[in-house]
PDB file of N, CA and C in Angstrom:
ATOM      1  N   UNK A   1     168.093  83.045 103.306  1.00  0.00           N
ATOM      2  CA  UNK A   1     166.910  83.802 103.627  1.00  0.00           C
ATOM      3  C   UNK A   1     166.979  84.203 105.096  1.00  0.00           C
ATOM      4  N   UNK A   2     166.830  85.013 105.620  1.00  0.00           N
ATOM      5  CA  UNK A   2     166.711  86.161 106.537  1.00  0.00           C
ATOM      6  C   UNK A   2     165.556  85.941 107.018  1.00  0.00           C
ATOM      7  N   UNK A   3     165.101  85.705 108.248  1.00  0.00           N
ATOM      8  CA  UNK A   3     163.369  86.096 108.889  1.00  0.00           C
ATOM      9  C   UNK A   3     163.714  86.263 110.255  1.00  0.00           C
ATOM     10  N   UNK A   4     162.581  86.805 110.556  1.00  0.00           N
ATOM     11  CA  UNK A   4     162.386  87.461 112.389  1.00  0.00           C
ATOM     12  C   UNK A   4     161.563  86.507 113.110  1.00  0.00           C
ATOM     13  N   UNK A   5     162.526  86.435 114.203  1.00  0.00           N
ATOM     14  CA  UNK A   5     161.594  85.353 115.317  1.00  0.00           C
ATOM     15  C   UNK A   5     160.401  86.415 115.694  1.00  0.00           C
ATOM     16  N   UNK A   6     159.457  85.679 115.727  1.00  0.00           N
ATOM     17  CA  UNK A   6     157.911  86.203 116.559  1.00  0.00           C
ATOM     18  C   UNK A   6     157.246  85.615 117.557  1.00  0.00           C
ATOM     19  N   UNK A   7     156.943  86.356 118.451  1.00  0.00           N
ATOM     20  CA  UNK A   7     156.808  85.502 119.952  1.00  0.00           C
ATOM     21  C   UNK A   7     155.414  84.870 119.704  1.00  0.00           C
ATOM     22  N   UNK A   8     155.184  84.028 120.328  1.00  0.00           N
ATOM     23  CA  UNK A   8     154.097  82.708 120.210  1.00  0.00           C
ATOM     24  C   UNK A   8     154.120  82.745 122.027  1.00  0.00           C
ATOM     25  N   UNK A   9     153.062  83.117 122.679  1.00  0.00           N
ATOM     26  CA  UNK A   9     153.123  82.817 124.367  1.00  0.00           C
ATOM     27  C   UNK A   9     154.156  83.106 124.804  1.00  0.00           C
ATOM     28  N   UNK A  10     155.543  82.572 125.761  1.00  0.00           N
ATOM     29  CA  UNK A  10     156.755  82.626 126.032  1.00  0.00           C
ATOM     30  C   UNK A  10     157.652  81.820 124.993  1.00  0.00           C
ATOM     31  N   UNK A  11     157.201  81.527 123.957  1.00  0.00           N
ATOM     32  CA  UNK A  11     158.161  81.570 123.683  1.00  0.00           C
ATOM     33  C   UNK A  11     158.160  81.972 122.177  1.00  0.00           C
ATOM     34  N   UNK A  12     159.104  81.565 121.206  1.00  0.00           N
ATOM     35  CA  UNK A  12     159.376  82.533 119.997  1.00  0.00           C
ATOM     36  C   UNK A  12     159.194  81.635 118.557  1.00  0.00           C
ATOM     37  N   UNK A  13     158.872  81.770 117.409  1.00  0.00           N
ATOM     38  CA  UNK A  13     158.342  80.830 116.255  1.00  0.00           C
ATOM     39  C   UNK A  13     159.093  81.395 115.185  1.00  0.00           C
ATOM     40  N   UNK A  14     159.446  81.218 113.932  1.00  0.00           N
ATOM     41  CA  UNK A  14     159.397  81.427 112.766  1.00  0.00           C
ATOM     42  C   UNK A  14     158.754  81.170 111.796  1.00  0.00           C
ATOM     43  N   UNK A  15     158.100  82.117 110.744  1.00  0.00           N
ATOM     44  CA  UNK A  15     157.424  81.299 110.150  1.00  0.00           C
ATOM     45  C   UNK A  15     157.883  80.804 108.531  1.00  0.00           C
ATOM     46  N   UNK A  16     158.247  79.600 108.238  1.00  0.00           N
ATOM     47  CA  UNK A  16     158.488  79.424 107.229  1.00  0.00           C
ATOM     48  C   UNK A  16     157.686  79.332 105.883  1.00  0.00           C
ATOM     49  N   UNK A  17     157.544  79.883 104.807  1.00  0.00           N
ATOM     50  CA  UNK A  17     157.363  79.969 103.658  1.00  0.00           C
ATOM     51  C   UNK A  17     156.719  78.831 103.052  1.00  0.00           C
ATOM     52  N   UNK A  18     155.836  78.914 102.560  1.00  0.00           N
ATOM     53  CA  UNK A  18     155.361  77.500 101.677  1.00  0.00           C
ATOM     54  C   UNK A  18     155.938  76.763 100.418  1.00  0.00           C
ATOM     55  N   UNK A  19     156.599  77.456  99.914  1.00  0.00           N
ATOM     56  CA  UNK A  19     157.647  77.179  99.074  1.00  0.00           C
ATOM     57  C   UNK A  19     158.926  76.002  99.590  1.00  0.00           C
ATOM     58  N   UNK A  20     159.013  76.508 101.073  1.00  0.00           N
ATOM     59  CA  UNK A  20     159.796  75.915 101.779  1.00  0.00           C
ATOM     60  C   UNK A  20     159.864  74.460 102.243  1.00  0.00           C
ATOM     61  N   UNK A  21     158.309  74.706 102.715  1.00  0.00           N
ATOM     62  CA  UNK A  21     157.932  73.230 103.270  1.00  0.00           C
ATOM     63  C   UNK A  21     157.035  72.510 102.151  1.00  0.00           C
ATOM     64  N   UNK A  22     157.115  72.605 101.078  1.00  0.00           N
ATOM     65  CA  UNK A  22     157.110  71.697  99.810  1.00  0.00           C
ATOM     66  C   UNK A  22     158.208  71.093  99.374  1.00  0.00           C
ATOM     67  N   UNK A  23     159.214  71.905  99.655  1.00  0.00           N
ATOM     68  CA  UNK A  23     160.964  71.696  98.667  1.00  0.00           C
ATOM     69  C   UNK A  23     160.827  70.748 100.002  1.00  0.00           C
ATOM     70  N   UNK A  24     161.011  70.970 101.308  1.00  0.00           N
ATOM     71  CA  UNK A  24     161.506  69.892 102.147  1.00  0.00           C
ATOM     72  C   UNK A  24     160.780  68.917 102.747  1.00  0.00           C
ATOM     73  N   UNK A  25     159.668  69.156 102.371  1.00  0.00           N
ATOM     74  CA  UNK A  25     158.476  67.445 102.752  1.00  0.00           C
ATOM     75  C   UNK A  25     158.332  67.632 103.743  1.00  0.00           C
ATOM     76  N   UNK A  26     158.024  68.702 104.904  1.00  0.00           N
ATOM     77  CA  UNK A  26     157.566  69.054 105.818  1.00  0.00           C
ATOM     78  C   UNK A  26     156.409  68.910 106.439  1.00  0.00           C
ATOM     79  N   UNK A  27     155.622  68.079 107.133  1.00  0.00           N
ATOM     80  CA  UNK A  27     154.203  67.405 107.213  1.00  0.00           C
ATOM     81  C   UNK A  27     153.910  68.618 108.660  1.00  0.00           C
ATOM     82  N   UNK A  28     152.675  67.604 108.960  1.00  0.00           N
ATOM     83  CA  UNK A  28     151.858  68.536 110.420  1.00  0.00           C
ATOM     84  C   UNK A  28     153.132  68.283 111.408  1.00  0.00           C
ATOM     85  N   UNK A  29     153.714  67.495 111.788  1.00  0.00           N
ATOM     86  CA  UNK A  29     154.781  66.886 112.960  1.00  0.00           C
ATOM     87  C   UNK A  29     155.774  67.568 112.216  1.00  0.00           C
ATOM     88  N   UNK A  30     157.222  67.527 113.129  1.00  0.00           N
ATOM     89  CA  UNK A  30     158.210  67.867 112.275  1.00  0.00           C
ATOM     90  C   UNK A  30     159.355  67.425 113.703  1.00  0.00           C
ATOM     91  N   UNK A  31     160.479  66.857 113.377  1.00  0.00           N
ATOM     92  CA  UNK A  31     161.583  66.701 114.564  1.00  0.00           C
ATOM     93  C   UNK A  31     162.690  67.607 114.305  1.00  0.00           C
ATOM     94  N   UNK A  32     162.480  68.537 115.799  1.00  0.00           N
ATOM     95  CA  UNK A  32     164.000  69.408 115.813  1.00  0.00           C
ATOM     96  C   UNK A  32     165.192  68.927 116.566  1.00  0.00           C
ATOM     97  N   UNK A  33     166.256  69.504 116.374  1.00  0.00           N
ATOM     98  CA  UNK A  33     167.707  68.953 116.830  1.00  0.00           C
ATOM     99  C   UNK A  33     168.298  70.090 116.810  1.00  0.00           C
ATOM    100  N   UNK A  34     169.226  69.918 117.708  1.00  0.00           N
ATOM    101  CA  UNK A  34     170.257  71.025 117.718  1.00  0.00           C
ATOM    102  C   UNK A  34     171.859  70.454 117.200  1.00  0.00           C
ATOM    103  N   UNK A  35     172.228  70.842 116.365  1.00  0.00           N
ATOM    104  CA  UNK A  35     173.790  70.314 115.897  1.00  0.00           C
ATOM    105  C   UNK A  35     174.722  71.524 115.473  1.00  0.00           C
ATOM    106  N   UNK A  36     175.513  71.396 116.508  1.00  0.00           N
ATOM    107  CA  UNK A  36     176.506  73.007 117.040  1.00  0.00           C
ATOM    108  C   UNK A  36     175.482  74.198 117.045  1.00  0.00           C
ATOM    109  N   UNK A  37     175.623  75.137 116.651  1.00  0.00           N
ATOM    110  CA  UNK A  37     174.822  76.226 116.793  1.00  0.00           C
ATOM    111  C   UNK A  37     173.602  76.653 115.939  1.00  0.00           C
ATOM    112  N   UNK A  38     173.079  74.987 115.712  1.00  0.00           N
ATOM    113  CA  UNK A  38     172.307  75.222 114.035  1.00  0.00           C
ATOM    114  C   UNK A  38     170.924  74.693 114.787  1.00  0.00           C
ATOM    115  N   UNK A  39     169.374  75.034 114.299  1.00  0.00           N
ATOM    116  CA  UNK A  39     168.134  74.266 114.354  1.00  0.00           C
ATOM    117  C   UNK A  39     167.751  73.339 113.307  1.00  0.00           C
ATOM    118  N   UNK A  40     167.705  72.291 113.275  1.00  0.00           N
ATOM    119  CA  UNK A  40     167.376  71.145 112.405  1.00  0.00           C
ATOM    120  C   UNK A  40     165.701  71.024 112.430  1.00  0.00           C
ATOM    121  N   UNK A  41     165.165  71.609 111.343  1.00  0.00           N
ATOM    122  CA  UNK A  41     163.862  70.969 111.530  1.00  0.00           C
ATOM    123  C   UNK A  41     163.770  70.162 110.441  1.00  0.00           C
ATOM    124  N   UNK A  42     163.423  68.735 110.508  1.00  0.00           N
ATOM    125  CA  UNK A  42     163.650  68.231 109.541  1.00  0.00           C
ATOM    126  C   UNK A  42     161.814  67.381 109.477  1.00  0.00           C
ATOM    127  N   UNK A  43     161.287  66.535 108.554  1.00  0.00           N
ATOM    128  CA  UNK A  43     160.466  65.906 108.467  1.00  0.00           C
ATOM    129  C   UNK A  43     160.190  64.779 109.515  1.00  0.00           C
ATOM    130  N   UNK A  44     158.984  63.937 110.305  1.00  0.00           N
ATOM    131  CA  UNK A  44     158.975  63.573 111.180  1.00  0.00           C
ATOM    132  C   UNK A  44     158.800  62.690 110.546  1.00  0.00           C
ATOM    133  N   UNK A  45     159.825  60.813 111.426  1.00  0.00           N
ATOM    134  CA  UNK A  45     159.628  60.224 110.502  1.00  0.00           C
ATOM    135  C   UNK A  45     159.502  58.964 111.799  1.00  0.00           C
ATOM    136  N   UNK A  46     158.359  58.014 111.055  1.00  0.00           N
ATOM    137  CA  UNK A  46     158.358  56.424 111.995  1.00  0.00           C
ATOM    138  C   UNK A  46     159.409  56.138 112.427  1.00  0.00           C
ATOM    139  N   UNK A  47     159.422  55.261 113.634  1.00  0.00           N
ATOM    140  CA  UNK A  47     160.424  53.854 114.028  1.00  0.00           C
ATOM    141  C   UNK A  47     160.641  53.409 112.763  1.00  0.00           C
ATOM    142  N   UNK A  48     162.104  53.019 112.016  1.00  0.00           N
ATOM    143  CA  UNK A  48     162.154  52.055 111.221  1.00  0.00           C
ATOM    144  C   UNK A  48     162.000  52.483 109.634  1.00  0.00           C
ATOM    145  N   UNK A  49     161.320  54.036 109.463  1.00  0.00           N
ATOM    146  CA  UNK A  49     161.172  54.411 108.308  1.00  0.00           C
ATOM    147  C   UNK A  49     162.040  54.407 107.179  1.00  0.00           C
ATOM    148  N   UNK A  50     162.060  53.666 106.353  1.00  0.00           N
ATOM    149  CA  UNK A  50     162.670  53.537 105.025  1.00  0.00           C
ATOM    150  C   UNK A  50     163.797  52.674 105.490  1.00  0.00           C
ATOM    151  N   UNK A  51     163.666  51.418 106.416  1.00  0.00           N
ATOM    152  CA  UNK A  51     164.858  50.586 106.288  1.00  0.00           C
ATOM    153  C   UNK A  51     164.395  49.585 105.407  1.00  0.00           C
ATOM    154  N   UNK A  52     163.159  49.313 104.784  1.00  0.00           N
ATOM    155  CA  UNK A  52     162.679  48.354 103.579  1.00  0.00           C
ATOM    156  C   UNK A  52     163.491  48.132 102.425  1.00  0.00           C
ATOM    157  N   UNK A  53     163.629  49.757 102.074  1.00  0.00           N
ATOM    158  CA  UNK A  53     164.211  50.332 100.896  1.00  0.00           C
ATOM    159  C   UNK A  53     165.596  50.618 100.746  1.00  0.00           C
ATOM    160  N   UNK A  54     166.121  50.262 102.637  1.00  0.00           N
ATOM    161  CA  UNK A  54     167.640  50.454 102.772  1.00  0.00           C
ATOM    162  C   UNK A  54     168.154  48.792 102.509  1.00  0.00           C
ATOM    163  N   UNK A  55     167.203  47.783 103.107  1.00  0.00           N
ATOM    164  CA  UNK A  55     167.697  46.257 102.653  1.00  0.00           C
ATOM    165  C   UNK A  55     167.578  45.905 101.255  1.00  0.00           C
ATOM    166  N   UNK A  56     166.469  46.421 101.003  1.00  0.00           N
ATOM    167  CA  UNK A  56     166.452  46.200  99.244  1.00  0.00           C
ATOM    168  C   UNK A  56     167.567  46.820  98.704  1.00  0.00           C
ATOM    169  N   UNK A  57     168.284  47.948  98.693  1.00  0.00           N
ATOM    170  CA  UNK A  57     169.070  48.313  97.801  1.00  0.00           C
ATOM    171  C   UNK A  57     170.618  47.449  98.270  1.00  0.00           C
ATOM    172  N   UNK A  58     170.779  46.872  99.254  1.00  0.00           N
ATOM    173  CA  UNK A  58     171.804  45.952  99.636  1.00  0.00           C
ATOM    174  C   UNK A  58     171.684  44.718  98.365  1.00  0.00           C
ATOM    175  N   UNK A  59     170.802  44.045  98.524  1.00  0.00           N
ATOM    176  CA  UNK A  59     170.366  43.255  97.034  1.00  0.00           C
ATOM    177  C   UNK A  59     169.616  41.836  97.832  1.00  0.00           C
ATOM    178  N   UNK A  60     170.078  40.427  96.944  1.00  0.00           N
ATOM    179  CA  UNK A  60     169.636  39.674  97.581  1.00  0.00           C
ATOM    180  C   UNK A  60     170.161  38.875  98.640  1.00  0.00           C
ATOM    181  N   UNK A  61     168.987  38.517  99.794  1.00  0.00           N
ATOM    182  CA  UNK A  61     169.596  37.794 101.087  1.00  0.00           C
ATOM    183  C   UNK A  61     170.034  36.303 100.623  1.00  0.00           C
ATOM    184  N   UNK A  62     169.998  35.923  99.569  1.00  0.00           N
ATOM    185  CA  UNK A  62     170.381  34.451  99.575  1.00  0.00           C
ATOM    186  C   UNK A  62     171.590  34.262 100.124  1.00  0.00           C
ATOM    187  N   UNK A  63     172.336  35.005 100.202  1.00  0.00           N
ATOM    188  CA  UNK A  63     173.578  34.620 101.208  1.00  0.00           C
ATOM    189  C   UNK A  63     173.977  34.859 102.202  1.00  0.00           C
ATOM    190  N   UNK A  64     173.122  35.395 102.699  1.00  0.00           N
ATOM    191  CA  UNK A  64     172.996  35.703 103.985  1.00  0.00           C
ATOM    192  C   UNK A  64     172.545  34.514 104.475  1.00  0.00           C
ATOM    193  N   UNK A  65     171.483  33.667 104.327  1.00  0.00           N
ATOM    194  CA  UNK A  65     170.809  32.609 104.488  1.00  0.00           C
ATOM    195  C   UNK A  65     171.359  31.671 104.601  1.00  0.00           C
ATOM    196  N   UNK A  66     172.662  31.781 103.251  1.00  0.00           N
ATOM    197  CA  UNK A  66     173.362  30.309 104.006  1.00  0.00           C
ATOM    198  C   UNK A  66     174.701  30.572 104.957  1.00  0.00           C
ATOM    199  N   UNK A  67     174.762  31.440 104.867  1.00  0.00           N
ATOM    200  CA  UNK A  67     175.998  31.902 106.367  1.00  0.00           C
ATOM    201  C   UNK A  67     175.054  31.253 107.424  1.00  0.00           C
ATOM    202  N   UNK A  68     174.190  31.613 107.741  1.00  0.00           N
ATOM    203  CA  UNK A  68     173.116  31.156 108.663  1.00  0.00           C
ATOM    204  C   UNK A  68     173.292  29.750 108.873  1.00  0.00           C
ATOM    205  N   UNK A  69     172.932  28.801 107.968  1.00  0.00           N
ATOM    206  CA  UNK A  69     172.566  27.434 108.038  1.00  0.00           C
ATOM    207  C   UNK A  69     174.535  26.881 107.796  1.00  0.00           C
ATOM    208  N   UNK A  70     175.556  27.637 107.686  1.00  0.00           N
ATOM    209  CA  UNK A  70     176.967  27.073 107.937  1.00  0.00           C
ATOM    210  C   UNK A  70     177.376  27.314 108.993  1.00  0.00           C
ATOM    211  N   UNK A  71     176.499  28.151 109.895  1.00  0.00           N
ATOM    212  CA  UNK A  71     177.075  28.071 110.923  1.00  0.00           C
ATOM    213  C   UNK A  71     177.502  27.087 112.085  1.00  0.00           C
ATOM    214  N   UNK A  72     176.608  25.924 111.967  1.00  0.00           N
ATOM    215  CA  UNK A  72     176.533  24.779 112.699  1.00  0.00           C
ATOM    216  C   UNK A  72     176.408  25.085 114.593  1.00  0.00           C
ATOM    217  N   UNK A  73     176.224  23.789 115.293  1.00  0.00           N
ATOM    218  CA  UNK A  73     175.826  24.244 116.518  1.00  0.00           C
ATOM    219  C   UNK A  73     176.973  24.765 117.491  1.00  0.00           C
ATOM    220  N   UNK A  74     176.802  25.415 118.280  1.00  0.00           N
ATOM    221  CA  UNK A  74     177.694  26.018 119.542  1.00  0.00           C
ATOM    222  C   UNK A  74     178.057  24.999 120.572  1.00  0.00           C
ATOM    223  N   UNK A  75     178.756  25.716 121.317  1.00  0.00           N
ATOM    224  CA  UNK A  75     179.157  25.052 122.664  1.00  0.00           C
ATOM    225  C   UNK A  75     177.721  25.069 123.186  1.00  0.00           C
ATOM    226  N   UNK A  76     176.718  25.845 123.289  1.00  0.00           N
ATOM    227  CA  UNK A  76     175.831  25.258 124.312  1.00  0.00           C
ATOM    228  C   UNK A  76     175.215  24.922 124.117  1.00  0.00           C
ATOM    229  N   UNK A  77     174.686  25.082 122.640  1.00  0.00           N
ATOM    230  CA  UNK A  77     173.528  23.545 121.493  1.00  0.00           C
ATOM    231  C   UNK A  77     174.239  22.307 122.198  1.00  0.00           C
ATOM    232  N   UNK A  78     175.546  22.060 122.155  1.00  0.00           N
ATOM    233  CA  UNK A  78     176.037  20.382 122.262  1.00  0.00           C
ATOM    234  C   UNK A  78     176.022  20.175 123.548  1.00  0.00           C
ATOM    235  N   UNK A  79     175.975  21.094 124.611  1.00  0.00           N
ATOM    236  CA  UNK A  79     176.041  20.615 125.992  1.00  0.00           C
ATOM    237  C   UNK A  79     174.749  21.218 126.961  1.00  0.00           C
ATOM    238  N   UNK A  80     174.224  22.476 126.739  1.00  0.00           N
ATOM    239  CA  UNK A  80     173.507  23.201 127.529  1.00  0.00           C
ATOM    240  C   UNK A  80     171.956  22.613 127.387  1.00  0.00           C
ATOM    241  N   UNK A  81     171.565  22.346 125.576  1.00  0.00           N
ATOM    242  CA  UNK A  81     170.629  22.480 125.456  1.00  0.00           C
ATOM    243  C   UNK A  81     169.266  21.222 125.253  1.00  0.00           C
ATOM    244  N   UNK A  82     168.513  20.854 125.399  1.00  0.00           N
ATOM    245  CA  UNK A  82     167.645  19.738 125.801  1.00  0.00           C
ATOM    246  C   UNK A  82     166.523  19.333 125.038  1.00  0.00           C
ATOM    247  N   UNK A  83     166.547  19.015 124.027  1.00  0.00           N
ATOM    248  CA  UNK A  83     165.431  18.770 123.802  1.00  0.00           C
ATOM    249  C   UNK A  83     164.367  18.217 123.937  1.00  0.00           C
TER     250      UNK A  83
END
């Protein structure tokens, strides 16, 4: 699709299509980027958004948990540290 920049104050806007920003989940915010000669406007998204759904699909932490508890103490648990 083809469209004409239109000036907005100094500087210049496009306006995209509603069709558009349905297909791409486009809210009130939006984050742009530049990557080589391209504009990225993509959806604006939280700190942290969708890493819930990125650990869940890894599966379960039970083994993670015990890597944890095999690790046993360090050099500075046995000498540094005081209880």
């Amino acid at each position: 699709m083809k469209t004409e920049l239109i000036r907005i104050g100094n500087s210049r806007g496009v306006r995209i299509p509603k069709p558009l920003i349905e297909q791409s989940g486009l809210r009130k915010r939006v984050q742009l980027q530049v990557d080589n000669d391209c504009i990225i406007i993509s959806p604006e998204r939280g700190p942290r958004e969708g890493w819930e759904t990125a650990f869940r699909a890894v599966g379960p932490t039970e083994r993670d948990e015990r890597l944890l508890d095999s690790a046993g103490p360090s050099g500075f648990d046995r000498t540094e540290w005081k209880w």
